[in-house]
PDB file of N, CA and C in Angstrom:
ATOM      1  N   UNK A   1      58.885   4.870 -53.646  1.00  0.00           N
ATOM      2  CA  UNK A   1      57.644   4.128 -53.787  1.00  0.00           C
ATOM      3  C   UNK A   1      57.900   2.642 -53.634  1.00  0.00           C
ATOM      4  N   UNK A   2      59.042   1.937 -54.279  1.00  0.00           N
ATOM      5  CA  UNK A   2      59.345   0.585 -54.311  1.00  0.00           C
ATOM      6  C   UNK A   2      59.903   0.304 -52.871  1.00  0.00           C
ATOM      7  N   UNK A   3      60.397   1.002 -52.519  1.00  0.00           N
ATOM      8  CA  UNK A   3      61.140   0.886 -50.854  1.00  0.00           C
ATOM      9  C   UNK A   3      59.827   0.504 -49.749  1.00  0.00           C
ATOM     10  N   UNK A   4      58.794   1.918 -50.089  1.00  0.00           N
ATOM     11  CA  UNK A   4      57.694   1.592 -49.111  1.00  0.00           C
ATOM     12  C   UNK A   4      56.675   0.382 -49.553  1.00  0.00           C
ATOM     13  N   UNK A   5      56.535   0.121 -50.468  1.00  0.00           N
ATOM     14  CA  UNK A   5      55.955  -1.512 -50.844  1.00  0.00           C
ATOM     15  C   UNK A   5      56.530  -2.601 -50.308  1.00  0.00           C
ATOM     16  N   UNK A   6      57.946  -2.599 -50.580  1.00  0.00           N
ATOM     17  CA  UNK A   6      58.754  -3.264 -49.802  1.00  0.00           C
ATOM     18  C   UNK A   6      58.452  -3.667 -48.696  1.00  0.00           C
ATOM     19  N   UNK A   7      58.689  -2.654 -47.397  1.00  0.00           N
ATOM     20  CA  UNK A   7      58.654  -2.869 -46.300  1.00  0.00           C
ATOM     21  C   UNK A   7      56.889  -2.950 -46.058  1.00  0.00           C
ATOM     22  N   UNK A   8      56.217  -2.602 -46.626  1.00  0.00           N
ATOM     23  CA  UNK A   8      54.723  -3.110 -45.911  1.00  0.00           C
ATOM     24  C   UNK A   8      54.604  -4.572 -46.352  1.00  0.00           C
ATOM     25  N   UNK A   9      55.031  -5.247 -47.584  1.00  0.00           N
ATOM     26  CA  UNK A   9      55.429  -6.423 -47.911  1.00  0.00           C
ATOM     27  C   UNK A   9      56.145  -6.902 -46.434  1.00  0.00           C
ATOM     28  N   UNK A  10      57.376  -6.835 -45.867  1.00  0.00           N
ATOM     29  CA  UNK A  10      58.164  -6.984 -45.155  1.00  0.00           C
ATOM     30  C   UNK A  10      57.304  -6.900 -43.811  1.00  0.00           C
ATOM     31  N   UNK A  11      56.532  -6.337 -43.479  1.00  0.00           N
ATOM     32  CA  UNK A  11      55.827  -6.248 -42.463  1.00  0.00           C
ATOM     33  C   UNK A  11      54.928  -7.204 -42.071  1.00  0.00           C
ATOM     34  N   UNK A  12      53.994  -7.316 -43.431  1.00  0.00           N
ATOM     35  CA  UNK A  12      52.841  -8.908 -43.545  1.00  0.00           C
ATOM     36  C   UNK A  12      53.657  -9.947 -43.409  1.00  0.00           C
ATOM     37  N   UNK A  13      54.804 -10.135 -44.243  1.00  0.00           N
ATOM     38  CA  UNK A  13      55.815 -11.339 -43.484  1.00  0.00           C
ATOM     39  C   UNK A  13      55.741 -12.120 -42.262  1.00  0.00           C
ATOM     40  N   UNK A  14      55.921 -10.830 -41.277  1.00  0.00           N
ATOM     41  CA  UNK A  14      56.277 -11.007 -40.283  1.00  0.00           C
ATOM     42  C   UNK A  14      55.627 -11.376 -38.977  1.00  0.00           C
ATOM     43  N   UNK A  15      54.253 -10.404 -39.329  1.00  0.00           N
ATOM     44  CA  UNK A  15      53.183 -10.900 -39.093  1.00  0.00           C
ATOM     45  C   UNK A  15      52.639 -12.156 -39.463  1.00  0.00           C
ATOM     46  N   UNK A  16      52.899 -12.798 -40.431  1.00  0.00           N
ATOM     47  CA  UNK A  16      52.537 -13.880 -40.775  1.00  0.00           C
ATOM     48  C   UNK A  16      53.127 -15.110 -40.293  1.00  0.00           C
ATOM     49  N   UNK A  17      54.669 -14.764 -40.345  1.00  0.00           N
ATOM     50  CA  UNK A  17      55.325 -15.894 -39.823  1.00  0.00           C
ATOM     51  C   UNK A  17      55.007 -15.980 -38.281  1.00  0.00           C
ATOM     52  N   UNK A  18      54.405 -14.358 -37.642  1.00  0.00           N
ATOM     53  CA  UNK A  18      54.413 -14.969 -35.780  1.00  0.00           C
ATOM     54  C   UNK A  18      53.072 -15.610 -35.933  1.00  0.00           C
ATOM     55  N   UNK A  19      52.210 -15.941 -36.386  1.00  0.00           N
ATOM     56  CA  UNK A  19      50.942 -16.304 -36.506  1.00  0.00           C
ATOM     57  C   UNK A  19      50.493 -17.657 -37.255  1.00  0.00           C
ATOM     58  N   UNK A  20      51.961 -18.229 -37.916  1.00  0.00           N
ATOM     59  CA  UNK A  20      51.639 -19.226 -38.562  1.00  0.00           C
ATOM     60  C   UNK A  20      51.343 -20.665 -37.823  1.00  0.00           C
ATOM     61  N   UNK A  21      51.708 -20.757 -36.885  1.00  0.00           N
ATOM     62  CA  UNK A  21      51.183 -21.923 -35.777  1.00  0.00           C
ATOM     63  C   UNK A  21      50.392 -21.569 -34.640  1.00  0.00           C
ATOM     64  N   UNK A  22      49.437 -22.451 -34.751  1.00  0.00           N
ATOM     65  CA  UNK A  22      48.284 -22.011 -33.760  1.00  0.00           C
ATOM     66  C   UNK A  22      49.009 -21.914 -32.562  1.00  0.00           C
ATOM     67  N   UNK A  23      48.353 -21.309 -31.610  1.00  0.00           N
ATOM     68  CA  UNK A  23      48.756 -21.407 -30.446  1.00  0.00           C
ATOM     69  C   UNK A  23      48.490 -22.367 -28.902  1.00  0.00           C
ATOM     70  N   UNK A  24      46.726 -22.690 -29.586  1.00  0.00           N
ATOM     71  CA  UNK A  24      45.718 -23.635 -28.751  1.00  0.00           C
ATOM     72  C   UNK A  24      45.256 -24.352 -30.226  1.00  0.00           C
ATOM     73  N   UNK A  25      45.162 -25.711 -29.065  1.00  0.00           N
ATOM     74  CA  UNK A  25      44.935 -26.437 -29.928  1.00  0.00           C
ATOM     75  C   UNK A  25      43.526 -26.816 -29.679  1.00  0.00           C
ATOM     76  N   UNK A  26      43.171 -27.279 -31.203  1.00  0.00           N
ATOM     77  CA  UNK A  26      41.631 -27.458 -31.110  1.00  0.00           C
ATOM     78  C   UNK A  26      41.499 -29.102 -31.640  1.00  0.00           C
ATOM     79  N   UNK A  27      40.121 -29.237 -30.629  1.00  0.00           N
ATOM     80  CA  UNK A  27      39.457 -30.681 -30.998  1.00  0.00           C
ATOM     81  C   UNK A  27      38.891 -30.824 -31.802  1.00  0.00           C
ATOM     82  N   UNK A  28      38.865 -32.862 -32.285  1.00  0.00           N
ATOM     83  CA  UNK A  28      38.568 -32.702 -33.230  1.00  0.00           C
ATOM     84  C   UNK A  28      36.818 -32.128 -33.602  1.00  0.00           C
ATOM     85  N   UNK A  29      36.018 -32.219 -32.582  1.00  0.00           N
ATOM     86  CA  UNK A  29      34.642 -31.808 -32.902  1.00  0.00           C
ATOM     87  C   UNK A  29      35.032 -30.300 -33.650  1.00  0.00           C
ATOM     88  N   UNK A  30      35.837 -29.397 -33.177  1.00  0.00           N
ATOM     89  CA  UNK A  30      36.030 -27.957 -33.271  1.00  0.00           C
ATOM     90  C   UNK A  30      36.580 -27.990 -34.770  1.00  0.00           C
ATOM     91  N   UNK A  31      37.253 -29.159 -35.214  1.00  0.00           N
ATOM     92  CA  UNK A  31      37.491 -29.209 -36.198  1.00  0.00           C
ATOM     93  C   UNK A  31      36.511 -29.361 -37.663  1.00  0.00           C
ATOM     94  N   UNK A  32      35.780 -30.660 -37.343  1.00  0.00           N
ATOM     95  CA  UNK A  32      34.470 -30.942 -37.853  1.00  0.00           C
ATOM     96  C   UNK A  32      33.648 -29.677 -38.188  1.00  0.00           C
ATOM     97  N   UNK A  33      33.488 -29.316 -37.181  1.00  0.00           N
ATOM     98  CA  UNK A  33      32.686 -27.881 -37.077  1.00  0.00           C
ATOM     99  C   UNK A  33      33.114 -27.062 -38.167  1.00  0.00           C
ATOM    100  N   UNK A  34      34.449 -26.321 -37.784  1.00  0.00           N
ATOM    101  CA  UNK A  34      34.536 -25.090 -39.044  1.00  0.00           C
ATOM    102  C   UNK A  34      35.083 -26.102 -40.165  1.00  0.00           C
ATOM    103  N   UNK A  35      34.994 -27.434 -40.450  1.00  0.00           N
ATOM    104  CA  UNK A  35      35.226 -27.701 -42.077  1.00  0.00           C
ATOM    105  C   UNK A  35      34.094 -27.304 -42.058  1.00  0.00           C
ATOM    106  N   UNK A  36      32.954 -27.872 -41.718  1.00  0.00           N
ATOM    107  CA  UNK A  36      31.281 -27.809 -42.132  1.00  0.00           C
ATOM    108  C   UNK A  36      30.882 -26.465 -42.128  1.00  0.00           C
ATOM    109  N   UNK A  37      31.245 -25.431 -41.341  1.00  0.00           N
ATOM    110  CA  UNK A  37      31.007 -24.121 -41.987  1.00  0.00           C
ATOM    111  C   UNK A  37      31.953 -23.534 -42.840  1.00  0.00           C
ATOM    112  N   UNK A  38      32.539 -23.752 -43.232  1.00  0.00           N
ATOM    113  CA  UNK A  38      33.588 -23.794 -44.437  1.00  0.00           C
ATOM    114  C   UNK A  38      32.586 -24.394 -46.091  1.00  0.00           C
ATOM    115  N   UNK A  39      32.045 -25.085 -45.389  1.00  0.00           N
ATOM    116  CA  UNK A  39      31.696 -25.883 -47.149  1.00  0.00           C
ATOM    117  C   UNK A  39      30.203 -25.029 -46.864  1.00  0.00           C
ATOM    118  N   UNK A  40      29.783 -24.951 -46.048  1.00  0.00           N
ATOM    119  CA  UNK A  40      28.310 -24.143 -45.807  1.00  0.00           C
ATOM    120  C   UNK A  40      28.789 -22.394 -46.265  1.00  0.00           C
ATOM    121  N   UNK A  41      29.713 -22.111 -46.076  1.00  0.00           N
ATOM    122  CA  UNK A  41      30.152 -20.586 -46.990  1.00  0.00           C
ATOM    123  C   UNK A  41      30.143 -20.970 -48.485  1.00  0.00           C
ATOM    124  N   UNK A  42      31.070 -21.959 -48.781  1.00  0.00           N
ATOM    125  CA  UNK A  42      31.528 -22.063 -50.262  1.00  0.00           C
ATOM    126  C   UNK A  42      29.921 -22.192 -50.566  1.00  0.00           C
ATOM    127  N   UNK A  43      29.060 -22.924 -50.539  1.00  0.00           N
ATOM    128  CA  UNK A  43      27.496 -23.688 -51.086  1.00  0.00           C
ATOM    129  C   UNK A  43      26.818 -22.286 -50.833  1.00  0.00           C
ATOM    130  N   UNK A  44      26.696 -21.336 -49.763  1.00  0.00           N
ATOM    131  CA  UNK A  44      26.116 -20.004 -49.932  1.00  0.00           C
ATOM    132  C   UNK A  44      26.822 -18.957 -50.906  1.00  0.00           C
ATOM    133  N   UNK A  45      27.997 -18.891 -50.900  1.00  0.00           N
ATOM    134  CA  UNK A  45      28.554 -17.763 -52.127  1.00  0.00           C
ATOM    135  C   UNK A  45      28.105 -18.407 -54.188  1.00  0.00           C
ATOM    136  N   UNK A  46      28.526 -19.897 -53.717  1.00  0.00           N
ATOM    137  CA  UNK A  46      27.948 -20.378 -54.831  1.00  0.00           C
ATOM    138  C   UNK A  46      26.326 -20.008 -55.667  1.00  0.00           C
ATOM    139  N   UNK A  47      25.719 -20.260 -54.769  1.00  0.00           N
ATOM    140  CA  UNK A  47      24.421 -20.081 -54.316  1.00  0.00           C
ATOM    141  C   UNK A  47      24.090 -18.615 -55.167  1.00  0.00           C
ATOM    142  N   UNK A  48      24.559 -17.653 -54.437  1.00  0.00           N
ATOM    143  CA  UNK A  48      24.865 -16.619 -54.832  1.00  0.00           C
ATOM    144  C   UNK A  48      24.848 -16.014 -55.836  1.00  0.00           C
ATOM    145  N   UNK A  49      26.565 -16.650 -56.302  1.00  0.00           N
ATOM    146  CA  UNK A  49      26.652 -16.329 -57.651  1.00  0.00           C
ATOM    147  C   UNK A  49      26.213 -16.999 -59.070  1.00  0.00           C
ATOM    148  N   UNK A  50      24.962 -17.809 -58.316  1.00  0.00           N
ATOM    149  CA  UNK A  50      24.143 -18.651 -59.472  1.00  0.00           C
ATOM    150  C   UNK A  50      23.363 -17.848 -60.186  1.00  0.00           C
ATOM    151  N   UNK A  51      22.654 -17.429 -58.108  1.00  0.00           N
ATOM    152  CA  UNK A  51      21.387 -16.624 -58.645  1.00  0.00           C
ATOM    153  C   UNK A  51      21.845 -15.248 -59.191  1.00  0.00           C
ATOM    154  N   UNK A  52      22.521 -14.591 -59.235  1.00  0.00           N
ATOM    155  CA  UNK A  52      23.335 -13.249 -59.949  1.00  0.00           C
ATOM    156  C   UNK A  52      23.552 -13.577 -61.325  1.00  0.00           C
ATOM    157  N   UNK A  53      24.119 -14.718 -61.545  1.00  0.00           N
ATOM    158  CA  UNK A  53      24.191 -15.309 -63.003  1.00  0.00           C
ATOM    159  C   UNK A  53      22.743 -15.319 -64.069  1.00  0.00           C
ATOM    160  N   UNK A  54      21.775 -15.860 -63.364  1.00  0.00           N
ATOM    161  CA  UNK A  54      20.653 -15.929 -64.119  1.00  0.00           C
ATOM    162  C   UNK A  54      19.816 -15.069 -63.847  1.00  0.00           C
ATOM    163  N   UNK A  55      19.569 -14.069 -62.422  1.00  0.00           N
ATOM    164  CA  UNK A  55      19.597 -13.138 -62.919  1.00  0.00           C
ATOM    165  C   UNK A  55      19.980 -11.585 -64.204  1.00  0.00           C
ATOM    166  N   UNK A  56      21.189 -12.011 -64.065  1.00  0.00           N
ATOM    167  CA  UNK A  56      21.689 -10.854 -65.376  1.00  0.00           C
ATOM    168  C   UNK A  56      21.527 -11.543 -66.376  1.00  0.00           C
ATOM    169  N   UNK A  57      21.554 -12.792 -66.963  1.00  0.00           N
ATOM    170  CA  UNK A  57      20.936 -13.236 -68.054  1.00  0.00           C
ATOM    171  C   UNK A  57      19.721 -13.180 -68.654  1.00  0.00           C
ATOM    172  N   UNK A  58      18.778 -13.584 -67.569  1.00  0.00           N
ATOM    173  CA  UNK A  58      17.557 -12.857 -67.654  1.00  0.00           C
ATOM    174  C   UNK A  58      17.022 -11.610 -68.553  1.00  0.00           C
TER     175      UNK A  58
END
């Protein structure tokens, strides 16, 4: 059991390390862009878990 954890551990590694530098590079507009949908996710999940909050309080 610890062996096969291991190696699927060992696997995401590896995968990870071939993937850790982009390959194309992006401008900065492209950049701009996904911060701003980045903070437009965080402000919708927030959002979210407001209205879920006061809902179940309710």
């Amino acid at each position: 059991m610890l062996r096969s954890v291991s190696r699927v551990i060992r696997k995401f590694r590896a995968i990870n390390a071939r993937y850790a530098t982009p390959r194309i590079t992006m401008s900065p507009l492209v950049r701009a862009s996904l911060l701003i949908l980045r903070i437009y996710l965080v402000l919708l999940v927030g959002l979210l878990l407001y209205k879920f909050a006061m809902l179940a309080g309710a």
